[in-house]
N, C-alpha and C. Protein backbone atom coordinates (compact mmCIF):
# COMPACT_ATOMS: atom_id res chain seq x y z
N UNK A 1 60.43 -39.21 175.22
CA UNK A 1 60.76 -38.26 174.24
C UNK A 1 61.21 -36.94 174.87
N UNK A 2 60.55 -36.57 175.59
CA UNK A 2 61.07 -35.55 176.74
C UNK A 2 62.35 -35.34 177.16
N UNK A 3 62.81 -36.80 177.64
CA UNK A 3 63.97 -37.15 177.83
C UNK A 3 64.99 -36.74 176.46
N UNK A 4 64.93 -37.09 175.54
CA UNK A 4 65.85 -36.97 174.30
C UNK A 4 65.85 -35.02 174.31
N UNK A 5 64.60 -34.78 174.40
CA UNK A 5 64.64 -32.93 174.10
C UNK A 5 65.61 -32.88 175.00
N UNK A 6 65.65 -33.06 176.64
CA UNK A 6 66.43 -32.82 177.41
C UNK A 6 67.78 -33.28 177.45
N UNK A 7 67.99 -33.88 176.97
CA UNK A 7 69.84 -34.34 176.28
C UNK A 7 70.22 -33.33 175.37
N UNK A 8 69.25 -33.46 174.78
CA UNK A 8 70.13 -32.50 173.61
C UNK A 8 70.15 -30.78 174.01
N UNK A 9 68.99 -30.57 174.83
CA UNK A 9 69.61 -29.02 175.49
C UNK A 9 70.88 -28.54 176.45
N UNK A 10 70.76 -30.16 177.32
CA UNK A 10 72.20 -30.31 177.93
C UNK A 10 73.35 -30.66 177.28
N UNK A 11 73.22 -31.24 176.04
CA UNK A 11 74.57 -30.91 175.08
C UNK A 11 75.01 -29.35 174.46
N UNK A 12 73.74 -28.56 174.23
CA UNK A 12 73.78 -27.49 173.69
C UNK A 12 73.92 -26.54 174.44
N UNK A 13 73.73 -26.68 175.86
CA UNK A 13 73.99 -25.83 176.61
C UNK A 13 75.86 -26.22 177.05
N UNK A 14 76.09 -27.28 177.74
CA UNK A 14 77.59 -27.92 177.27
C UNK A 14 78.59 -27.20 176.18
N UNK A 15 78.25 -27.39 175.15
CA UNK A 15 78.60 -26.91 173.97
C UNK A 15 78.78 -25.45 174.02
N UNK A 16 77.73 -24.71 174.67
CA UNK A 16 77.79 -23.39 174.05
C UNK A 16 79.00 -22.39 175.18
N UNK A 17 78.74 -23.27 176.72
CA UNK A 17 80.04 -22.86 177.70
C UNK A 17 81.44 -23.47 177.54
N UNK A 18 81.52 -24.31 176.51
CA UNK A 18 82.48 -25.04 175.81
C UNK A 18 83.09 -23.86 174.94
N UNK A 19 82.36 -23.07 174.55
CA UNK A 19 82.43 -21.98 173.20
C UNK A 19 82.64 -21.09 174.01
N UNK A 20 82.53 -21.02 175.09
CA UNK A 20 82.40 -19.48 175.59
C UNK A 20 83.77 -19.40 176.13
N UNK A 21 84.14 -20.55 176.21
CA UNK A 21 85.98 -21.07 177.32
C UNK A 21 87.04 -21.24 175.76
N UNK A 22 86.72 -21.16 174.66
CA UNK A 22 87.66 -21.29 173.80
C UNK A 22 87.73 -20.05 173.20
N UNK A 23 86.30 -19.28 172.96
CA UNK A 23 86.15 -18.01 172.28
C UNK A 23 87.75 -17.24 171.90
N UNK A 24 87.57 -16.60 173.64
CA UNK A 24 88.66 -15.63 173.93
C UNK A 24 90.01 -15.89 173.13
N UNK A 25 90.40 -17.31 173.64
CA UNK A 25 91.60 -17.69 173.31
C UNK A 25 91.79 -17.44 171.36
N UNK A 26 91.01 -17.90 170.91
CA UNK A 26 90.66 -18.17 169.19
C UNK A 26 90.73 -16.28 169.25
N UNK A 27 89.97 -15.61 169.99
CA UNK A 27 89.98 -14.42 169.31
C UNK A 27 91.30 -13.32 169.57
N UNK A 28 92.11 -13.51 170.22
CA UNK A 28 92.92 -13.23 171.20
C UNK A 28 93.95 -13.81 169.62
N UNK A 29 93.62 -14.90 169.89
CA UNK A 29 95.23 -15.39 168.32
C UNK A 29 94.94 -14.50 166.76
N UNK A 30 93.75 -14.45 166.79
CA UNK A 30 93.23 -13.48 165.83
C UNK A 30 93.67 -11.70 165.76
N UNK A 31 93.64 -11.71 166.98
CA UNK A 31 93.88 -9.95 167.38
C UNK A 31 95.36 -9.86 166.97
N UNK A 32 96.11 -11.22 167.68
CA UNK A 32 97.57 -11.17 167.63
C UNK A 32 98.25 -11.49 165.92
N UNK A 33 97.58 -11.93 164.99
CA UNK A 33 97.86 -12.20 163.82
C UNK A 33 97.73 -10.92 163.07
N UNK A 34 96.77 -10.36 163.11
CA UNK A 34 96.36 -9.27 162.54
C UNK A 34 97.24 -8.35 162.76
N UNK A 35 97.65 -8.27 163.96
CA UNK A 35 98.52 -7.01 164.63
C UNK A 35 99.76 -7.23 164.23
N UNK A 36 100.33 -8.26 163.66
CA UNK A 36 101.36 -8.74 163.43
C UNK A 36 101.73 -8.22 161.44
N UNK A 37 100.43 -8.55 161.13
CA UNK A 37 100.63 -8.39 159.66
C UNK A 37 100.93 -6.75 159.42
N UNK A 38 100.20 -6.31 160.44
CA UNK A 38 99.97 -4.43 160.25
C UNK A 38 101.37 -3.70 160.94
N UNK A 39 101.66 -4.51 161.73
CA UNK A 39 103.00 -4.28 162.25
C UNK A 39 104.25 -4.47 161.18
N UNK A 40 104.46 -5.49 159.89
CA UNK A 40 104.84 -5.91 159.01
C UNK A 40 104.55 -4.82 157.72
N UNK A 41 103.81 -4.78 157.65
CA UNK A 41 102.88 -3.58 156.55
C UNK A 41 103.41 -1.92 157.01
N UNK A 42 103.72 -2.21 158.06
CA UNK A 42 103.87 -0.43 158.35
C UNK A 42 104.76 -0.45 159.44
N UNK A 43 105.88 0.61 159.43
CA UNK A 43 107.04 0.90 160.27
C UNK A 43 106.79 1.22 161.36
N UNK A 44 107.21 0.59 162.68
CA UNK A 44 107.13 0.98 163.86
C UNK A 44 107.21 2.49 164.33
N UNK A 45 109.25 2.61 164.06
CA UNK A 45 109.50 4.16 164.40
C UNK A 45 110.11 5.16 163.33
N UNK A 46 110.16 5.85 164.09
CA UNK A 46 110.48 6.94 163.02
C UNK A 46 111.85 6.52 162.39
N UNK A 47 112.64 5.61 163.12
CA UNK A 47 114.33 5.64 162.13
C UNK A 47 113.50 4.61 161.59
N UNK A 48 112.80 3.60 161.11
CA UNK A 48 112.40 2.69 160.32
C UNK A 48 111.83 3.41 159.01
N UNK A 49 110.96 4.57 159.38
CA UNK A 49 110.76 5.62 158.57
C UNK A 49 111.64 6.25 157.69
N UNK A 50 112.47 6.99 158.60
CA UNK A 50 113.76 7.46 157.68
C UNK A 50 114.88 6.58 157.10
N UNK A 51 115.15 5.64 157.54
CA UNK A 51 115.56 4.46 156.83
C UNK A 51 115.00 4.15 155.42
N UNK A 52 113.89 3.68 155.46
CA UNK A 52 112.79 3.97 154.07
C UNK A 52 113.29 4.77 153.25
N UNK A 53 113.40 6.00 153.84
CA UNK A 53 113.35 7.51 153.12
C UNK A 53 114.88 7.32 152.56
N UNK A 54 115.47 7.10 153.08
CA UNK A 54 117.05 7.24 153.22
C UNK A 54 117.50 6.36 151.74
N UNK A 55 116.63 4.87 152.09
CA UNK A 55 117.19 3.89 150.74
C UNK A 55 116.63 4.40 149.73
N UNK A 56 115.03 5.31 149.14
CA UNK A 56 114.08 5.30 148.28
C UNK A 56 115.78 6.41 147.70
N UNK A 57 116.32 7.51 148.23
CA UNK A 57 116.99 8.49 147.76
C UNK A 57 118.18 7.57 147.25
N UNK A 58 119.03 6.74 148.11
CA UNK A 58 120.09 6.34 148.05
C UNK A 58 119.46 5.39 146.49
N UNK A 59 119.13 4.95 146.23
CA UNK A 59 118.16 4.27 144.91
C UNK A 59 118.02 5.00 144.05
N UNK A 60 117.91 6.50 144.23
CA UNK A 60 117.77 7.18 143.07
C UNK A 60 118.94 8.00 142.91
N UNK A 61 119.80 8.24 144.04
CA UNK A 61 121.06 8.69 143.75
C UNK A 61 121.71 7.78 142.74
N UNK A 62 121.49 6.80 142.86
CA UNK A 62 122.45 5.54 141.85
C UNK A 62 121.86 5.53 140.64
N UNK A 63 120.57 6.14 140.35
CA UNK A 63 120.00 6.16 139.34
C UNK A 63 120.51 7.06 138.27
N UNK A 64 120.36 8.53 139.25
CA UNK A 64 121.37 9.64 138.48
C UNK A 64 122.40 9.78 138.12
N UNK A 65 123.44 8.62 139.07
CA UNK A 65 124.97 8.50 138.89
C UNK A 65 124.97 7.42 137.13
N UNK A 66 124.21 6.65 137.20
CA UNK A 66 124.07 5.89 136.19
C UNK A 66 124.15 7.06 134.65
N UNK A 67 122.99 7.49 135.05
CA UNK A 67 122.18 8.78 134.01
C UNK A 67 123.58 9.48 133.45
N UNK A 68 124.01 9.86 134.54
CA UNK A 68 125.28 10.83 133.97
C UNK A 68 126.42 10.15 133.34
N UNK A 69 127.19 9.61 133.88
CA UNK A 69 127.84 8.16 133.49
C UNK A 69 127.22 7.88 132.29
N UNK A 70 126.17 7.50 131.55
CA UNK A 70 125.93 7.13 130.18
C UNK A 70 125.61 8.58 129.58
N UNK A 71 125.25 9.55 129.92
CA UNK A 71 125.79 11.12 129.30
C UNK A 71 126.69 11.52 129.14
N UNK A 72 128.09 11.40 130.47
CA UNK A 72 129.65 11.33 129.65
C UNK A 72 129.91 10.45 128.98
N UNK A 73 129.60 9.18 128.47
CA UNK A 73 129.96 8.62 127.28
C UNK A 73 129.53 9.04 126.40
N UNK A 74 128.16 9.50 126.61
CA UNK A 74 127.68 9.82 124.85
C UNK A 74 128.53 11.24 124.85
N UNK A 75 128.83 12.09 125.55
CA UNK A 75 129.40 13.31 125.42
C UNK A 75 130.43 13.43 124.83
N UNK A 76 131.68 12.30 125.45
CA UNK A 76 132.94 12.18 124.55
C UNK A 76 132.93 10.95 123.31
N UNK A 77 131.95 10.20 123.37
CA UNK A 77 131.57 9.66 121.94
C UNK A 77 131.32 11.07 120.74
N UNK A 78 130.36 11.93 120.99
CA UNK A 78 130.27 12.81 120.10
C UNK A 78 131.50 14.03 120.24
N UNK A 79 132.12 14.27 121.06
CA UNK A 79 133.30 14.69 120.71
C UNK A 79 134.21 14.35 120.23
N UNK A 80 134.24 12.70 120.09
CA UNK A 80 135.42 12.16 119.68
C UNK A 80 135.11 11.61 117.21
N UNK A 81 133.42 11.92 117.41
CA UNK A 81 132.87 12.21 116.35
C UNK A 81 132.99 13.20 115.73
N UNK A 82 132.77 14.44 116.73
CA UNK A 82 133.07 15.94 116.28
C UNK A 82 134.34 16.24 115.35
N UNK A 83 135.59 15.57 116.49
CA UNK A 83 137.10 15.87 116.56
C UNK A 83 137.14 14.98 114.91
N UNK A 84 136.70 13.79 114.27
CA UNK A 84 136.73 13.00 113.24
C UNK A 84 136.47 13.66 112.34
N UNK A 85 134.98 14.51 112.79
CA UNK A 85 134.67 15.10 111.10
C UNK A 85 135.42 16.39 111.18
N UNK A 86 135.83 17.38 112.08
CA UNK A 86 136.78 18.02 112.08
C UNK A 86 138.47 17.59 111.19
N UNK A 87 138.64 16.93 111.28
CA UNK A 87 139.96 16.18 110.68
C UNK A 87 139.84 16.30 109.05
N UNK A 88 138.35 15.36 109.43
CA UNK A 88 137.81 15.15 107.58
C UNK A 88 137.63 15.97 106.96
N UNK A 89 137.05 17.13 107.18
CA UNK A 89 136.81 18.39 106.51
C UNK A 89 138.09 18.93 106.37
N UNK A 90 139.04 19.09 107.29
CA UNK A 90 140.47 19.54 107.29
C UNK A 90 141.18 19.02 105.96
N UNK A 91 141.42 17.72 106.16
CA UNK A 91 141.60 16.86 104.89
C UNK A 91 140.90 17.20 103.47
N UNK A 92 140.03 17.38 103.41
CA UNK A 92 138.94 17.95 102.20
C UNK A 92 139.33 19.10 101.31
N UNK A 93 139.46 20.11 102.76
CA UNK A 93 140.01 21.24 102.08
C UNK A 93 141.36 21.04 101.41
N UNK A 94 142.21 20.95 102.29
CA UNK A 94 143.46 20.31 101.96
C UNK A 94 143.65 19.65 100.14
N UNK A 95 143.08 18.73 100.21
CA UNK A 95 142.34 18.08 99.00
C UNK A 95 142.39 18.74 97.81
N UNK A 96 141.03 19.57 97.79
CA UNK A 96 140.43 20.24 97.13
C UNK A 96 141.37 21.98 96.53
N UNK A 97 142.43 22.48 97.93
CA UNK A 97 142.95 23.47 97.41
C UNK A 97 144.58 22.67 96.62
N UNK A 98 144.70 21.49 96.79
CA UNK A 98 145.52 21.20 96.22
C UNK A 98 145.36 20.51 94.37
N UNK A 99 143.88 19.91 94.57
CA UNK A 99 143.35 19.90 93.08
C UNK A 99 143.37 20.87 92.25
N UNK A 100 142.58 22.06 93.30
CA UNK A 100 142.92 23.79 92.59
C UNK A 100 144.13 23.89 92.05
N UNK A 101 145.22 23.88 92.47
CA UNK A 101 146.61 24.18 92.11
C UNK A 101 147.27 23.53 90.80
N UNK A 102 146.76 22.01 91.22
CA UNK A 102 147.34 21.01 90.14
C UNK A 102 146.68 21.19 88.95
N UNK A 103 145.00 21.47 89.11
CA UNK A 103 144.42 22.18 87.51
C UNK A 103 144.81 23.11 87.22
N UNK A 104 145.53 24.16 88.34
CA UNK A 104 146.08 25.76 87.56
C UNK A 104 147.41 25.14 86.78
N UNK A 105 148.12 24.00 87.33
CA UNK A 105 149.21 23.57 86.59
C UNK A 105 149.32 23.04 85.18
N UNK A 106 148.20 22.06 85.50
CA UNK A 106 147.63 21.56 84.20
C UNK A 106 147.17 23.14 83.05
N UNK A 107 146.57 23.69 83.37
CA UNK A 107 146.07 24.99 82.63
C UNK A 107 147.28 25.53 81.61
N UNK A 108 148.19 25.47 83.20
CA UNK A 108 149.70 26.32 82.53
C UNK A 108 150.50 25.35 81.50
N UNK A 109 150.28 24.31 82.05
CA UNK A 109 151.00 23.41 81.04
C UNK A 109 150.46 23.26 79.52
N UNK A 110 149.47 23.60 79.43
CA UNK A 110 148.35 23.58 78.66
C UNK A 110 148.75 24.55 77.66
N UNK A 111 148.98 25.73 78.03
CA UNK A 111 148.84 27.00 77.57
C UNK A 111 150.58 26.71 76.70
N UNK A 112 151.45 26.48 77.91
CA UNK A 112 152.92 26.27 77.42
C UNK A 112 153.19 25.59 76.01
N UNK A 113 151.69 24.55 76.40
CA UNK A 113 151.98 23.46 75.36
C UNK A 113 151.88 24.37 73.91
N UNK A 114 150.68 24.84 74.20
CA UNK A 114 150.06 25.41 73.01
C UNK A 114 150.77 25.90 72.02
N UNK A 115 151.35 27.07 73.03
CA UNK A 115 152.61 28.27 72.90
C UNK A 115 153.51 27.68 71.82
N UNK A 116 153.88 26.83 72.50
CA UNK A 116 155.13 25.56 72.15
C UNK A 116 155.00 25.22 70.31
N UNK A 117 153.90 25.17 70.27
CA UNK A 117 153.62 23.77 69.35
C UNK A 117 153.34 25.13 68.24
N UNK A 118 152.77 26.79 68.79
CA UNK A 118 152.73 27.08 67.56
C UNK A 118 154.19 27.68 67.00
N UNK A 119 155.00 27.70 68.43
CA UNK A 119 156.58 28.38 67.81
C UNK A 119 156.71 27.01 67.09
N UNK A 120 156.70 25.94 66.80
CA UNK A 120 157.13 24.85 66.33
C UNK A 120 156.61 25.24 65.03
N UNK A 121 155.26 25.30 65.28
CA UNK A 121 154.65 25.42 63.32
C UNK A 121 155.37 26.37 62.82
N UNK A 122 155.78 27.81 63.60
CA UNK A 122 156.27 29.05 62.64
C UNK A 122 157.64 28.49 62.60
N UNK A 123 158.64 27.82 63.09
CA UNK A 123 160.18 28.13 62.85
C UNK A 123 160.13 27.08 61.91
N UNK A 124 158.89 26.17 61.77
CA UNK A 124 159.04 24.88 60.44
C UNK A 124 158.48 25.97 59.57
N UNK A 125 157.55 26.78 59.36
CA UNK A 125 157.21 27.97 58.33
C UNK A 125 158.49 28.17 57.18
N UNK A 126 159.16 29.31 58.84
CA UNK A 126 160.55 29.65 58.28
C UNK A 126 161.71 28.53 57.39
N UNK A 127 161.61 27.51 58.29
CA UNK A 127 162.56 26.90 57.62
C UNK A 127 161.92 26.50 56.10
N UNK A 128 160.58 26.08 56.13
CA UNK A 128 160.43 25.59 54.55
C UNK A 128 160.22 27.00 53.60
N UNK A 129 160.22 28.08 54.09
CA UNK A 129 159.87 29.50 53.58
C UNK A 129 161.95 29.54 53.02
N UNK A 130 162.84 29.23 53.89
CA UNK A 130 164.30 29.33 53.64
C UNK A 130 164.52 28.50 52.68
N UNK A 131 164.62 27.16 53.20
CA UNK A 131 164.58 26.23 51.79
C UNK A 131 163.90 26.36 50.62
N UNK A 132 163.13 26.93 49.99
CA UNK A 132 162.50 27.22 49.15
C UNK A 132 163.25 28.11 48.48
N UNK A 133 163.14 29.20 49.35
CA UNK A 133 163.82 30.40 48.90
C UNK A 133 165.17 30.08 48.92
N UNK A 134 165.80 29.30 49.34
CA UNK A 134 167.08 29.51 49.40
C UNK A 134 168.26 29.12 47.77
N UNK A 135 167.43 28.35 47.29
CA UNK A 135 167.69 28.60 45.50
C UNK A 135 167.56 29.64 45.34
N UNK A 136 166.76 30.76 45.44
CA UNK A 136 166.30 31.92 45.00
C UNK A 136 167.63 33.09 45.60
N UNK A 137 168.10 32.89 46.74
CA UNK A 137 168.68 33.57 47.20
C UNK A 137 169.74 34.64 46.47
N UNK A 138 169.96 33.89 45.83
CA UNK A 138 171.08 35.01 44.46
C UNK A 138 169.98 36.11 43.98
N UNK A 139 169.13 35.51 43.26
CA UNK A 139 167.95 36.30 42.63
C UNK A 139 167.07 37.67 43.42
N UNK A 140 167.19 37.45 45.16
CA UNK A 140 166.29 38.40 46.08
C UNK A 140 167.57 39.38 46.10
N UNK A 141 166.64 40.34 46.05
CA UNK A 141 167.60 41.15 46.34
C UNK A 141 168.16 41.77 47.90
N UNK A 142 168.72 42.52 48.22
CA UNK A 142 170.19 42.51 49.69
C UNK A 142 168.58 43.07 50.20
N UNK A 143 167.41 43.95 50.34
CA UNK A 143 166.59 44.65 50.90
C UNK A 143 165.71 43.34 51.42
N UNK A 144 165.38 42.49 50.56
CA UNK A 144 164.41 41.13 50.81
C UNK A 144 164.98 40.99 51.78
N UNK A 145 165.99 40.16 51.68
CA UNK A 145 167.26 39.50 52.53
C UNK A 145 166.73 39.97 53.99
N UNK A 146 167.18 41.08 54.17
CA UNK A 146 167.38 41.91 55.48
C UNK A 146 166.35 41.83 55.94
N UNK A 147 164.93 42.18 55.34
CA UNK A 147 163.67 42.12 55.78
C UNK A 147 163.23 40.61 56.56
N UNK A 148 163.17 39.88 55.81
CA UNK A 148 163.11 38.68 56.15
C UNK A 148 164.30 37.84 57.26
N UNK A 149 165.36 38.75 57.53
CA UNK A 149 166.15 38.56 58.76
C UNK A 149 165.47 39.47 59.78
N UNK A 150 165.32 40.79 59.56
CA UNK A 150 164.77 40.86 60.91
C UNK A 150 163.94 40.89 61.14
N UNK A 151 162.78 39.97 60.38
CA UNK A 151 161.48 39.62 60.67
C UNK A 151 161.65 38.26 61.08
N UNK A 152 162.53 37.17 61.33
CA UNK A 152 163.04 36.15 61.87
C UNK A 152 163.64 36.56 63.40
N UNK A 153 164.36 37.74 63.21
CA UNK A 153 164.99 38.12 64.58
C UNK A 153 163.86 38.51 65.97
N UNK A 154 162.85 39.29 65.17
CA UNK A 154 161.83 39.39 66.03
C UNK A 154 160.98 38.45 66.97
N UNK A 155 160.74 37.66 65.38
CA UNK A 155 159.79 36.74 66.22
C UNK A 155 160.68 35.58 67.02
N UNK A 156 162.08 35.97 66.56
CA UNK A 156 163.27 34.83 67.94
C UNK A 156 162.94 35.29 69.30
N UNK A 157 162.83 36.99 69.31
CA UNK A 157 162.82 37.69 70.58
C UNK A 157 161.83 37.36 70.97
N UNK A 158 160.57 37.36 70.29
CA UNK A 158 159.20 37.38 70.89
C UNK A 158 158.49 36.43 71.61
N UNK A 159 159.40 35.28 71.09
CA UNK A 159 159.24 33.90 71.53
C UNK A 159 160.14 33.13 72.18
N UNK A 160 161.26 33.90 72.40
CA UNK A 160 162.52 33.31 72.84
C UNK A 160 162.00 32.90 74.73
N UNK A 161 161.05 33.94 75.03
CA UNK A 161 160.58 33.94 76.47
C UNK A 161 159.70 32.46 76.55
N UNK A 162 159.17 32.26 75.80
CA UNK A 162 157.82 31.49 75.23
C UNK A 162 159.09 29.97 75.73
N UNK A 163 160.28 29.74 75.28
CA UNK A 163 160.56 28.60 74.72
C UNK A 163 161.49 27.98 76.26
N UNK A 164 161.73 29.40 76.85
CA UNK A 164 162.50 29.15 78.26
C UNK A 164 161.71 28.52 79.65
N UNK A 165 159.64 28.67 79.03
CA UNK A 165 159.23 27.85 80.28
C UNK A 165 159.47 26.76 80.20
């Protein structure tokens, strides 16, 4: 039994200078992995540095060029909106002072009409006021007559303006 303890310390002792001859090597690939990832993770030199620096700007230069670029569109989009309702309002007025005019026409026409229609009622007056009278005419005497001419003559003058619009 002795014997068996003693095998197995000479395996374990075996074993453990077995471990002591691989250690290094195992830790050595370890040192070199590690150093490798951190080397990967973080820039050697300084132009790797400014390189970095250089793209993070050049990245945001393109960012701003973008930015502006969709600000001159919206800029001459709303100028070219501006310049539209500019037009439209132009047009409006336009419009609107020409409605003005055509109701002052209408007004006048209005008024003409009026004018019109009452010289129409008075010279039909006269005429059925003549015909009437005009049997009578022997009977009035020369003063009637005259009166009633130049009370016809007047209202020719007065209205004669009336009949030329």
């Amino acid at each position: 039994m002795v014997e068996y303890f003693m095998l197995c310390g000479i395996g374990l002792a075996a074993g453990g200078l077995l471990m002591l001859m691989v250690l290094p090597l195992v830790h050595d690939r370890a040192v070199r992995l590690t150093r490798l990832q951190l080397l990967e993770a973080m820039p050697l030199a300084a132009r790797e540095i400014s390189a970095d620096k250089d793209l993070l700007r050049a990245e945001f230069a393109m960012r701003m060029r973008q930015l502006e670029i969709a600000n001159e569109t919206l800029r001459d989009k709303d100028a070219g909106r501006l310049s539209e309702i500019g037009r439209r309002v132009a047009e409006i007025k336009f419009l609107r002072d020409e409605l003005a005019e055509r109701e002052a026409q209408i007004d006048e026409l209005k008024a003409r009409h009026l004018a019109r229609r009452s010289i129409v009622k008075q010279v039909a007056r006269l005429l059925i006021y003549l015909v009437v009278h005009s049997n009578r005419e022997e009977r009035l005497p020369l003063q009637a007559m005259r009166a009633t001419h130049a009370s016809m003559a007047r209202m020719a003058e007065r209205y004669a303006g009336l009949i030329s619009l």
